[in-house]
Structure formats: C-alpha cells, structure tokens
C-alpha atoms as a PDB file:
ATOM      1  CA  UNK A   1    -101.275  30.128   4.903  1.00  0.00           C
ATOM      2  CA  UNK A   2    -101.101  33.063   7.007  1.00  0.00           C
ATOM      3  CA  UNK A   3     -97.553  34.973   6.356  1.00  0.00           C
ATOM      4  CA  UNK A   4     -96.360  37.127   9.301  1.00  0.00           C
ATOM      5  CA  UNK A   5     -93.054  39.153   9.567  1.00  0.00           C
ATOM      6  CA  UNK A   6     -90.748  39.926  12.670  1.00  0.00           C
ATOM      7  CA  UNK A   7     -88.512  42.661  12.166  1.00  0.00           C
ATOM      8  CA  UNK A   8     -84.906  41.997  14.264  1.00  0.00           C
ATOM      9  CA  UNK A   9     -81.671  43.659  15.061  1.00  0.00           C
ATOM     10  CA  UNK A  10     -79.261  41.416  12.173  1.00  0.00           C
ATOM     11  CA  UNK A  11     -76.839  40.725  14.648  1.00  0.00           C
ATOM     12  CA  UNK A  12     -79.468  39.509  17.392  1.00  0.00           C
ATOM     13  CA  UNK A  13     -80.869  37.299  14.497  1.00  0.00           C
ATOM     14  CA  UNK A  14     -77.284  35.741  13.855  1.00  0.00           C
ATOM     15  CA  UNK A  15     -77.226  34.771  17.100  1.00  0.00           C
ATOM     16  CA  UNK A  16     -80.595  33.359  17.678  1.00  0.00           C
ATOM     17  CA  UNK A  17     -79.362  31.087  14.341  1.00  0.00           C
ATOM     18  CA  UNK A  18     -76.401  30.127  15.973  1.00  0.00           C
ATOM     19  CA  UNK A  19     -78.071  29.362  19.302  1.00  0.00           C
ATOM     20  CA  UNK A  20     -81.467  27.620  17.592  1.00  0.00           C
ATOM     21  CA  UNK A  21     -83.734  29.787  19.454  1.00  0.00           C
ATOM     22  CA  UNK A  22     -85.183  33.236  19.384  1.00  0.00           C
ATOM     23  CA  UNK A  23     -86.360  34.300  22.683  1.00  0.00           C
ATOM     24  CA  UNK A  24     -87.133  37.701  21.819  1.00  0.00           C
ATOM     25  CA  UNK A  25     -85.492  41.191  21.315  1.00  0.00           C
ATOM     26  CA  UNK A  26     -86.248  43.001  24.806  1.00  0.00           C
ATOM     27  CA  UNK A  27     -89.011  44.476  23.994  1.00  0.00           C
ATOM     28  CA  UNK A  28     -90.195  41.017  23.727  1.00  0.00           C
ATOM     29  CA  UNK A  29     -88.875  39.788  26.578  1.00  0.00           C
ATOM     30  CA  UNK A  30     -90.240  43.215  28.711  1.00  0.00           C
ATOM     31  CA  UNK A  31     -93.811  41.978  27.503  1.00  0.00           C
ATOM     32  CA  UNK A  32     -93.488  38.377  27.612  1.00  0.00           C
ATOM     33  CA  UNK A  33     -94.101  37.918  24.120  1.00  0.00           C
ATOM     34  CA  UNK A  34     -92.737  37.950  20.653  1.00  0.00           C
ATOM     35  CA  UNK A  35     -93.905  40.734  18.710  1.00  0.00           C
ATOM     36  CA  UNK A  36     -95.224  39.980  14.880  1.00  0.00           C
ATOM     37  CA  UNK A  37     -97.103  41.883  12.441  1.00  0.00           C
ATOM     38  CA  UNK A  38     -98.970  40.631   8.922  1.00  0.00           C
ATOM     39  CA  UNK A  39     -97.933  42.491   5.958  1.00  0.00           C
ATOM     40  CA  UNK A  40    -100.367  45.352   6.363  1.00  0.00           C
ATOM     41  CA  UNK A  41     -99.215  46.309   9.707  1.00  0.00           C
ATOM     42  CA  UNK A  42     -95.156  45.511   9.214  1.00  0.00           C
ATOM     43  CA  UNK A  43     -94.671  49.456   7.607  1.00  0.00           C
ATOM     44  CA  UNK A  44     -96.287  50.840  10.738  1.00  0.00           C
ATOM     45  CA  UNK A  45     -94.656  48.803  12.936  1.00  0.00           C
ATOM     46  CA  UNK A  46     -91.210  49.939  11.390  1.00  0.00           C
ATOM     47  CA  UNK A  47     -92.172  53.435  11.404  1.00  0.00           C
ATOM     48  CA  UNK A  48     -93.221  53.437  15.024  1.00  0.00           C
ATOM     49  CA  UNK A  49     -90.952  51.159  16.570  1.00  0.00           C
ATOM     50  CA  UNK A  50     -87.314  51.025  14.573  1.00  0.00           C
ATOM     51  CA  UNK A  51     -87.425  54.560  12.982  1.00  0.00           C
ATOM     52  CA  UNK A  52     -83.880  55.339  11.978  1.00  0.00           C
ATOM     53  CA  UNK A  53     -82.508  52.159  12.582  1.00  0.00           C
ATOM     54  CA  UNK A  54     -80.502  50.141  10.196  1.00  0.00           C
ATOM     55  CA  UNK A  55     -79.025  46.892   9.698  1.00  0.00           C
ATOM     56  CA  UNK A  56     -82.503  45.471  10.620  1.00  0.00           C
ATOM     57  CA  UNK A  57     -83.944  42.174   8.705  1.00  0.00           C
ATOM     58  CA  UNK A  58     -87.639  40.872   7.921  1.00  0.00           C
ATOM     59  CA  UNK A  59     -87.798  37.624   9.099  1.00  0.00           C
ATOM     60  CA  UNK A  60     -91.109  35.369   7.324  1.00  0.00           C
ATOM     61  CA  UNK A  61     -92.934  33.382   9.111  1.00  0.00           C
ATOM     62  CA  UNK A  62     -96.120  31.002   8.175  1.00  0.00           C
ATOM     63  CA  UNK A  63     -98.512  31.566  11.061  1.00  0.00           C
ATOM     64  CA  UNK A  64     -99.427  28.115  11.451  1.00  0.00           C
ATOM     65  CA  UNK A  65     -96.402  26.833  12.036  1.00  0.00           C
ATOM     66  CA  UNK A  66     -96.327  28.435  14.682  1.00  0.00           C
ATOM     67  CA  UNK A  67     -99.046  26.269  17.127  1.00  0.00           C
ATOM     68  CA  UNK A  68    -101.331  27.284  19.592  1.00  0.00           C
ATOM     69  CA  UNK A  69     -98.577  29.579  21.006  1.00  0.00           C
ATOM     70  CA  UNK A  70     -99.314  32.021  18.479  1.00  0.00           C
ATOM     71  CA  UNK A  71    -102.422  34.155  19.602  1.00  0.00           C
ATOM     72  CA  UNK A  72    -103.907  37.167  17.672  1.00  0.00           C
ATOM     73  CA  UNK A  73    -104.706  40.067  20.447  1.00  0.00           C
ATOM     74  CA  UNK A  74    -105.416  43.383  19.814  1.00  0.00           C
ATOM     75  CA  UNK A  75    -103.168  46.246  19.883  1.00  0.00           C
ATOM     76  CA  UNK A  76    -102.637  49.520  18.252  1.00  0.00           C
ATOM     77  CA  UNK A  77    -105.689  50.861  17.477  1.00  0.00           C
ATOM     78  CA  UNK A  78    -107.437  47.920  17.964  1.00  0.00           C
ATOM     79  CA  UNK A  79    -106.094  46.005  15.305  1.00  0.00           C
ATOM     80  CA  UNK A  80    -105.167  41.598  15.873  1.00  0.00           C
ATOM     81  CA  UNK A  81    -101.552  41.445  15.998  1.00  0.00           C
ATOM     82  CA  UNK A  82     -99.911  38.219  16.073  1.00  0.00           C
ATOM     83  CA  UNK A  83     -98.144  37.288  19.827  1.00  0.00           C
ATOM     84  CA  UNK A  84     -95.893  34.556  20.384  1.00  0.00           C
ATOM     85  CA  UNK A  85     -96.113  32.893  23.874  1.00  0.00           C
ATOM     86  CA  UNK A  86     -92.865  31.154  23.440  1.00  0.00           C
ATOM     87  CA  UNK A  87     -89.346  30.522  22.227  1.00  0.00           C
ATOM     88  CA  UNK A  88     -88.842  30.666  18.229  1.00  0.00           C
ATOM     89  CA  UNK A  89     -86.953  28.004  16.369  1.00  0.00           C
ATOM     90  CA  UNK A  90     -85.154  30.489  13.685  1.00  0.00           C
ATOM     91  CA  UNK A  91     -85.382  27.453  11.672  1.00  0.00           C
ATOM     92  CA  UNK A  92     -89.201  27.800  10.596  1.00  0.00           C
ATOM     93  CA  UNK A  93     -88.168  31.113   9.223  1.00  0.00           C
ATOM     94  CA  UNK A  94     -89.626  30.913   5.520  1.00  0.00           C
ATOM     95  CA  UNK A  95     -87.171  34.026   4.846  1.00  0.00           C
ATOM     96  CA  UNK A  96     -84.620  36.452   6.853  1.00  0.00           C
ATOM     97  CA  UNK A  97     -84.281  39.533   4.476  1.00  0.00           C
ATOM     98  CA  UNK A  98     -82.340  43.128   5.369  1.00  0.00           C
ATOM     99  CA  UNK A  99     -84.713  45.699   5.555  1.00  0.00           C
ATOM    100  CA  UNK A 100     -83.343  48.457   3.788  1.00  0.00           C
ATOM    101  CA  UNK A 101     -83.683  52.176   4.836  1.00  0.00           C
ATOM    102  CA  UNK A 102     -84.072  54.972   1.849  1.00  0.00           C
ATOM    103  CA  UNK A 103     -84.831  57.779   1.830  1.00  0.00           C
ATOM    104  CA  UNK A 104     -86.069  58.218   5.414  1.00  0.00           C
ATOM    105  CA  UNK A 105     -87.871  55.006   6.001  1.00  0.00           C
ATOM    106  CA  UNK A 106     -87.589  51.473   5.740  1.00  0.00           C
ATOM    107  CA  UNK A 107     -87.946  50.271   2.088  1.00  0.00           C
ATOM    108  CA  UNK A 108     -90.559  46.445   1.919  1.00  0.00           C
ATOM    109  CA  UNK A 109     -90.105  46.792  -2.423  1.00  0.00           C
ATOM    110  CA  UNK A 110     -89.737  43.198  -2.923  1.00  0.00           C
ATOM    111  CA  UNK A 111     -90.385  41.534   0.806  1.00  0.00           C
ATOM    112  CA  UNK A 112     -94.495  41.784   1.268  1.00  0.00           C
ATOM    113  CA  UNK A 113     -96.761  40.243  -0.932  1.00  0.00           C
END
C-alpha cells in the first residue's frame, strides 16, 4: 500500500466529518483537484504552502483506496504528486493527526513512516 497525507485546516476537516465529504480546501477547489503528497514530499509541502500556520492536521490516506480518481502528475520540480479528481469520503482516512509547529516549522516526529 501506497500511504499519502493531506494536510487540512482542523476546523475545515471537522466539517468535512460532519458533512461525509471533503471537497477540497480552496486551493483545491481553485485547481480542481485535491492536493496530496507521499511522505517524502509532505515536509516541503508544509514548508511551502502552510508556513506559520497552526491548528493544521495530517490526514492518512492508502492510495488505493482511492480509485482511478487518484492520478500521479507532476509538479514541483518535476516530481509525481498524488491528485484527486473528486470528492473525499473523510471516512477512508487511515489517520487525522494535528500537525504540530516547533520551533519554526511543522514537527512529522511520530506521523511519517
């Protein structure tokens, strides 16, 4: 299995439980896509895109549970990141984590392989 993480707002999380669907934080919704990276890429993507931001969670997903909605395009320096072309169930979440920030950054001790 394939583990990929989705980095979210808490409180837009909360909601998408409540509601039983994740459309997307709007960045996502702006490109028509839900943003994912794999464990390599999640620091980066934290760094870059949710710099000083706090009360964010890692949210776990297994790849292919994800169906042929989930394609792997390249992106920041050519890289595969993983792009969902639809609505999330929060419910295949294998894990919805807070993110901690220490120190300047976002602290993954303990979430990433």
């Amino acid at each position: 299995m394939t583990r990929i993480y989705k980095i979210a707002p808490a409180a837009l999380w909360t909601k998408a439980v409540r509601a039983g669907v994740f459309a997307g934080a709007p960045v996502d919704l702006a490109d028509g896509f839900i943003h994912f990276s794999t464990a390599d890429q999640v620091a980066e993507t934290a760094a870059r895109h949710f710099a000083g931001q706090t009360d964010l969670l890692l949210v776990a997903f297994e790849a292919e549970s994800l169906g042929s909605a989930l394609k792997w395009e390249a992106s920041r320096g050519g890289a595969l990141f993983p792009h969902l072309y639809a609505p999330l169930d929060p419910a295949r979440a294998v894990f919805a984590r807070p993110l901690p920030w220490r120190d300047g950054v976002h602290d993954f001790s303990g979430l990433l392989p």
